[in-house]
N, C-alpha and C. Protein backbone atom coordinates (compact mmCIF):
# COMPACT_ATOMS: atom_id res chain seq x y z
N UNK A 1 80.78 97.69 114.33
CA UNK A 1 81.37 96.45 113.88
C UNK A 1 82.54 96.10 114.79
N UNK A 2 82.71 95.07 115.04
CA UNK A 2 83.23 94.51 116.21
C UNK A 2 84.50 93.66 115.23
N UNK A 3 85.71 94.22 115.45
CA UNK A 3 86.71 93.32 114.88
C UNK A 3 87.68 91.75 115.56
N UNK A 4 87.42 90.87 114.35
CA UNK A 4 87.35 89.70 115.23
C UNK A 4 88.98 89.50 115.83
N UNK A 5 88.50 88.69 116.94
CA UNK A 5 89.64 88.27 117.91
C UNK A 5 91.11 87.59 117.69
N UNK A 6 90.67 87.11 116.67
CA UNK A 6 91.62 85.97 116.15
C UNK A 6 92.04 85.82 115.13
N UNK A 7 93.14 85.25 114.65
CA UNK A 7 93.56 85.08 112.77
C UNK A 7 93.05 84.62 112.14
N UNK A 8 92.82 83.59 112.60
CA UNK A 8 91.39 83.07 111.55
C UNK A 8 90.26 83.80 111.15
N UNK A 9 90.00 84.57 111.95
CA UNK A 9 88.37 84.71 111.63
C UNK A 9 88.93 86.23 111.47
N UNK A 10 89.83 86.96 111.23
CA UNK A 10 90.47 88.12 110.25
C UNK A 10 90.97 88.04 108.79
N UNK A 11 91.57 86.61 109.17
CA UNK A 11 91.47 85.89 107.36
C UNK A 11 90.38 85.90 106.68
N UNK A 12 89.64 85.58 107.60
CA UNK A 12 88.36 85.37 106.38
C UNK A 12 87.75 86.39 106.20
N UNK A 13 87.51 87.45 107.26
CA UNK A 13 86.98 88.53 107.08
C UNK A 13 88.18 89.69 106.23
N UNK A 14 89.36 89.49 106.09
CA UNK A 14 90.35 89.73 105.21
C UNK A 14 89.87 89.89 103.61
N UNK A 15 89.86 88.61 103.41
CA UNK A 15 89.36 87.79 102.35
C UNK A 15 88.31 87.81 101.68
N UNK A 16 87.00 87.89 102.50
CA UNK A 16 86.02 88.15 102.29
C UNK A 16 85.46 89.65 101.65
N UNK A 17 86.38 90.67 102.32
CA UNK A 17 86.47 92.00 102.11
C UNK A 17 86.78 92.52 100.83
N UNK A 18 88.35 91.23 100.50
CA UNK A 18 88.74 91.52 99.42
C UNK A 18 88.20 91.43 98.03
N UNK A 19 87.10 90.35 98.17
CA UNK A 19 86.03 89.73 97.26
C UNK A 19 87.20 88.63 96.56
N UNK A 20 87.96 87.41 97.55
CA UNK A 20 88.42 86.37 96.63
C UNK A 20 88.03 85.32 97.21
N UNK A 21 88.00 84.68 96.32
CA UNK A 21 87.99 83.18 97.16
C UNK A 21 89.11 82.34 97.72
N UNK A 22 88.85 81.02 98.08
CA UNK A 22 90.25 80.64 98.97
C UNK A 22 91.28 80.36 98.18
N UNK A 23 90.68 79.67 96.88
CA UNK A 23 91.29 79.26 95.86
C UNK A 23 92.12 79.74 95.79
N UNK A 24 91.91 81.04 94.80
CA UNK A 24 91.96 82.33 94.31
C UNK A 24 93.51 82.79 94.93
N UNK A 25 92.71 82.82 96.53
CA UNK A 25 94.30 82.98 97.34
C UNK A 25 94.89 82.55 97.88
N UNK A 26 95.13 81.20 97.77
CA UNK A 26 95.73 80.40 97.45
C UNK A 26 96.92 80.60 96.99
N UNK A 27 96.10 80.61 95.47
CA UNK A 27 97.63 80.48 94.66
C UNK A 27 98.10 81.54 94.00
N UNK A 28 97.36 82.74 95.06
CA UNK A 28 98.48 83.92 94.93
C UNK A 28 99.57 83.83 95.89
N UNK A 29 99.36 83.14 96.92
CA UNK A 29 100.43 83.50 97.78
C UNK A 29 100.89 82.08 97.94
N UNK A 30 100.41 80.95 97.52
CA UNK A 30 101.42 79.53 97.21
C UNK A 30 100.81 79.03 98.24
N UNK A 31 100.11 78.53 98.23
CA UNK A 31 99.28 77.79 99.28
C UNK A 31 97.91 77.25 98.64
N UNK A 32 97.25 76.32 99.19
CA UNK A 32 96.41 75.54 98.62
C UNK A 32 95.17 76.35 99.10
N UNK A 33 93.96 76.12 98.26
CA UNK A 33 92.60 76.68 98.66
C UNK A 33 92.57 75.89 99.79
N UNK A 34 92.55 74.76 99.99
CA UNK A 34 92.26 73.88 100.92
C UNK A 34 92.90 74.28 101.96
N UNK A 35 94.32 74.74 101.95
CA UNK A 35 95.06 75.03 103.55
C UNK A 35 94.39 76.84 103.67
N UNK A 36 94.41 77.45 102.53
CA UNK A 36 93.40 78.45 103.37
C UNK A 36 92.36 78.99 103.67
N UNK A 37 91.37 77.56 103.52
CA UNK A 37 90.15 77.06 104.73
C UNK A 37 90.60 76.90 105.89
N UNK A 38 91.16 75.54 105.61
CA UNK A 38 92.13 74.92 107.21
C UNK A 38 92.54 76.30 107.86
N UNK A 39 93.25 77.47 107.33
CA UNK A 39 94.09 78.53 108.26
C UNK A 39 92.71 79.25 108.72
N UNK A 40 91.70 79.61 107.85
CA UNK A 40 90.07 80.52 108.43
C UNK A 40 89.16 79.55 109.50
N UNK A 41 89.13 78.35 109.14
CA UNK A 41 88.52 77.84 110.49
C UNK A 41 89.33 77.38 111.37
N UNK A 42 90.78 77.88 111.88
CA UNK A 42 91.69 77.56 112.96
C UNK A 42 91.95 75.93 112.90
N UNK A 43 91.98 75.52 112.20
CA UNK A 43 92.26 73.99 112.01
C UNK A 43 93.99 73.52 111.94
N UNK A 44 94.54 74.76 111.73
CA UNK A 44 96.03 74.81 111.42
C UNK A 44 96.60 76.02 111.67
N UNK A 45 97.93 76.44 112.29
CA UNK A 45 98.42 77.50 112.14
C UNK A 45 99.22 77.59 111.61
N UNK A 46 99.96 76.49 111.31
CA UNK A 46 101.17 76.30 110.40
C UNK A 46 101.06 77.35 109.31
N UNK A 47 102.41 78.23 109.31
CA UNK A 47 102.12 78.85 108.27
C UNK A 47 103.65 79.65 107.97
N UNK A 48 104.31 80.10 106.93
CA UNK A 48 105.34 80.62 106.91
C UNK A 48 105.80 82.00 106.87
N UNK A 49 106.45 82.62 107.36
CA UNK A 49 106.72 84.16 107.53
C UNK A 49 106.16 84.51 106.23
N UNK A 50 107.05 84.28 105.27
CA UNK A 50 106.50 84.45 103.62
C UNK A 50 105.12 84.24 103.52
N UNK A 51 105.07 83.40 103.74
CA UNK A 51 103.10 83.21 102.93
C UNK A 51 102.48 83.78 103.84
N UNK A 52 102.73 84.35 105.35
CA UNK A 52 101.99 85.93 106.36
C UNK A 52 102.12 87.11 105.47
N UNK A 53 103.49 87.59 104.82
CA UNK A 53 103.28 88.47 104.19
C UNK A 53 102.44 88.32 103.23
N UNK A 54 102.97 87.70 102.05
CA UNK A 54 102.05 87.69 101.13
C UNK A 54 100.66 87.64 101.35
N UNK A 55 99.69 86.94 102.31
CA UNK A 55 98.61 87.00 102.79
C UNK A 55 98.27 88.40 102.43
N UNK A 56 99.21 89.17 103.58
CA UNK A 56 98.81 90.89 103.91
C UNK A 56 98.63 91.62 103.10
N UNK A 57 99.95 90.92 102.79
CA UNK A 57 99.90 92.20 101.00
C UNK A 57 98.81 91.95 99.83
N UNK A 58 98.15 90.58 99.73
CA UNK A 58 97.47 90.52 98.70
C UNK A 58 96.25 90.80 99.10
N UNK A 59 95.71 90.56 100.75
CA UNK A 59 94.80 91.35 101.19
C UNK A 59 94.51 92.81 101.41
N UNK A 60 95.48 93.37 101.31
CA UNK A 60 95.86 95.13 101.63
C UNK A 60 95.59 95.31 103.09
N UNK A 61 96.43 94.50 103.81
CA UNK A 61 96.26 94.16 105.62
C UNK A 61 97.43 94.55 106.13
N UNK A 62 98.06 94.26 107.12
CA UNK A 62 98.95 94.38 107.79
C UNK A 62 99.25 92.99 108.54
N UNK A 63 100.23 92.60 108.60
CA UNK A 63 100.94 91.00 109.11
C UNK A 63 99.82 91.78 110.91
N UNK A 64 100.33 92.39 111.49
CA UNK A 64 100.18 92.65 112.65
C UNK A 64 98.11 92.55 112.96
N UNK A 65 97.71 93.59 111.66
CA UNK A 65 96.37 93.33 112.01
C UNK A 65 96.01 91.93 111.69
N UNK A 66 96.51 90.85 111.24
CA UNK A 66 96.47 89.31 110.93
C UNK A 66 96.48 88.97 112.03
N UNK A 67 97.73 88.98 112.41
CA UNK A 67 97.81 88.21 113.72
C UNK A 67 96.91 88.77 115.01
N UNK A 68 96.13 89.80 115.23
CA UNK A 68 95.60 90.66 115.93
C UNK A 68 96.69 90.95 117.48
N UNK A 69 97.66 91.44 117.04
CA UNK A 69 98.71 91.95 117.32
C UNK A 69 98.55 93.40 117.71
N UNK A 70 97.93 94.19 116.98
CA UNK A 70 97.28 95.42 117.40
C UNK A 70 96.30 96.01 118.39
N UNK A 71 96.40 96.87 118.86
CA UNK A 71 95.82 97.05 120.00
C UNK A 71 94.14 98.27 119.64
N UNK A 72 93.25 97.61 119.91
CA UNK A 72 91.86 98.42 119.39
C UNK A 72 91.46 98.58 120.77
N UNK A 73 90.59 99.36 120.72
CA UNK A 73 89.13 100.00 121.78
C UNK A 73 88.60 98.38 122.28
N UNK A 74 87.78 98.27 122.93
CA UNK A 74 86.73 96.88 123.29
C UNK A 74 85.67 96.63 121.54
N UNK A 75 85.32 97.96 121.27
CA UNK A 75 84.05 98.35 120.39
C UNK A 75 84.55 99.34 119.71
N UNK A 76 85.81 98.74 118.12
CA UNK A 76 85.71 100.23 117.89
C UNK A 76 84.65 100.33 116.42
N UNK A 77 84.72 101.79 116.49
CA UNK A 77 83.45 102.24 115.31
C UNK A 77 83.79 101.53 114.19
N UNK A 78 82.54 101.14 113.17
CA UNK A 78 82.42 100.91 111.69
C UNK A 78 84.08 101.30 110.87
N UNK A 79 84.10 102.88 111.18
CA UNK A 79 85.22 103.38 110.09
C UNK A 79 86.65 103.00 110.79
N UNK A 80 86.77 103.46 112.21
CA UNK A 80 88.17 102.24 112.47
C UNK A 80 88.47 100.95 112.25
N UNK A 81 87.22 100.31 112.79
CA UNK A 81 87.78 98.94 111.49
C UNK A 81 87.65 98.54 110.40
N UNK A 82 87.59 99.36 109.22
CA UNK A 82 87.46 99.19 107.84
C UNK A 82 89.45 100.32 107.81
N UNK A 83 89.46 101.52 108.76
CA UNK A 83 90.84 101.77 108.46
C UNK A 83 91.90 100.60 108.94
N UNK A 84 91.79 99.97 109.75
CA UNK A 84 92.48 99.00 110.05
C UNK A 84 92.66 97.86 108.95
N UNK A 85 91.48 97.37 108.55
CA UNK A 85 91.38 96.57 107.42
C UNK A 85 92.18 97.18 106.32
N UNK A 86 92.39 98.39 106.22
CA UNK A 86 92.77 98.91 104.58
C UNK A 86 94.09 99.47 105.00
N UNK A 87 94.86 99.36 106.41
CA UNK A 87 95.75 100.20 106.52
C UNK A 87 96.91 99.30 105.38
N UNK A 88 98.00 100.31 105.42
CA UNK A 88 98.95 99.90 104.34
C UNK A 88 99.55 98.58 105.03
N UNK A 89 99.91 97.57 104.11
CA UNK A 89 100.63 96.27 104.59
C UNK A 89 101.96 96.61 105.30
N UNK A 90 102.26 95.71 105.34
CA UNK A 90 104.22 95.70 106.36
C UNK A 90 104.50 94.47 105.44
């Protein structure tokens, strides 16, 4: 499994992981379902330090693996990126 490149498409695969919808998280972390579509298909980056954390934390992510800030292999294995996905938030 090939972990994706970009914030967007870690949001969703974030998200997706977590089993919520956009709604859902939304308005856990104060933001509209609608802006976090707009943030998963790169339509917007606008976004606030606060509502990055909260993202992380309600995903069980890391701000850094969000932003893909972290540094991986080209190809890393299945279980490194599911530990990455689950590492503890910041």
């Amino acid at each position: 499994m090939q972990v994706p490149p970009s914030f967007a498409e870690r949001l969703l695969l974030a998200r997706r992981r977590a089993g919520i919808e956009q709604r859902q998280l939304g308005k856990k972390v104060g933001l509209t379902g609608y802006t976090i579509g707009r943030l998963e298909r790169g339509q917007t980056t606008q976004i606030s330090i606060e509502a990055l954390r909260q993202l992380a934390h309600t995903l069980g992510v890391t701000t850094d693996w969000l932003l893909a800030m972290d540094t991986l292999e080209e190809d890393p294995t299945k279980e490194e990126a599911e530990d990455l996905i689950a590492a503890p938030h910041v």
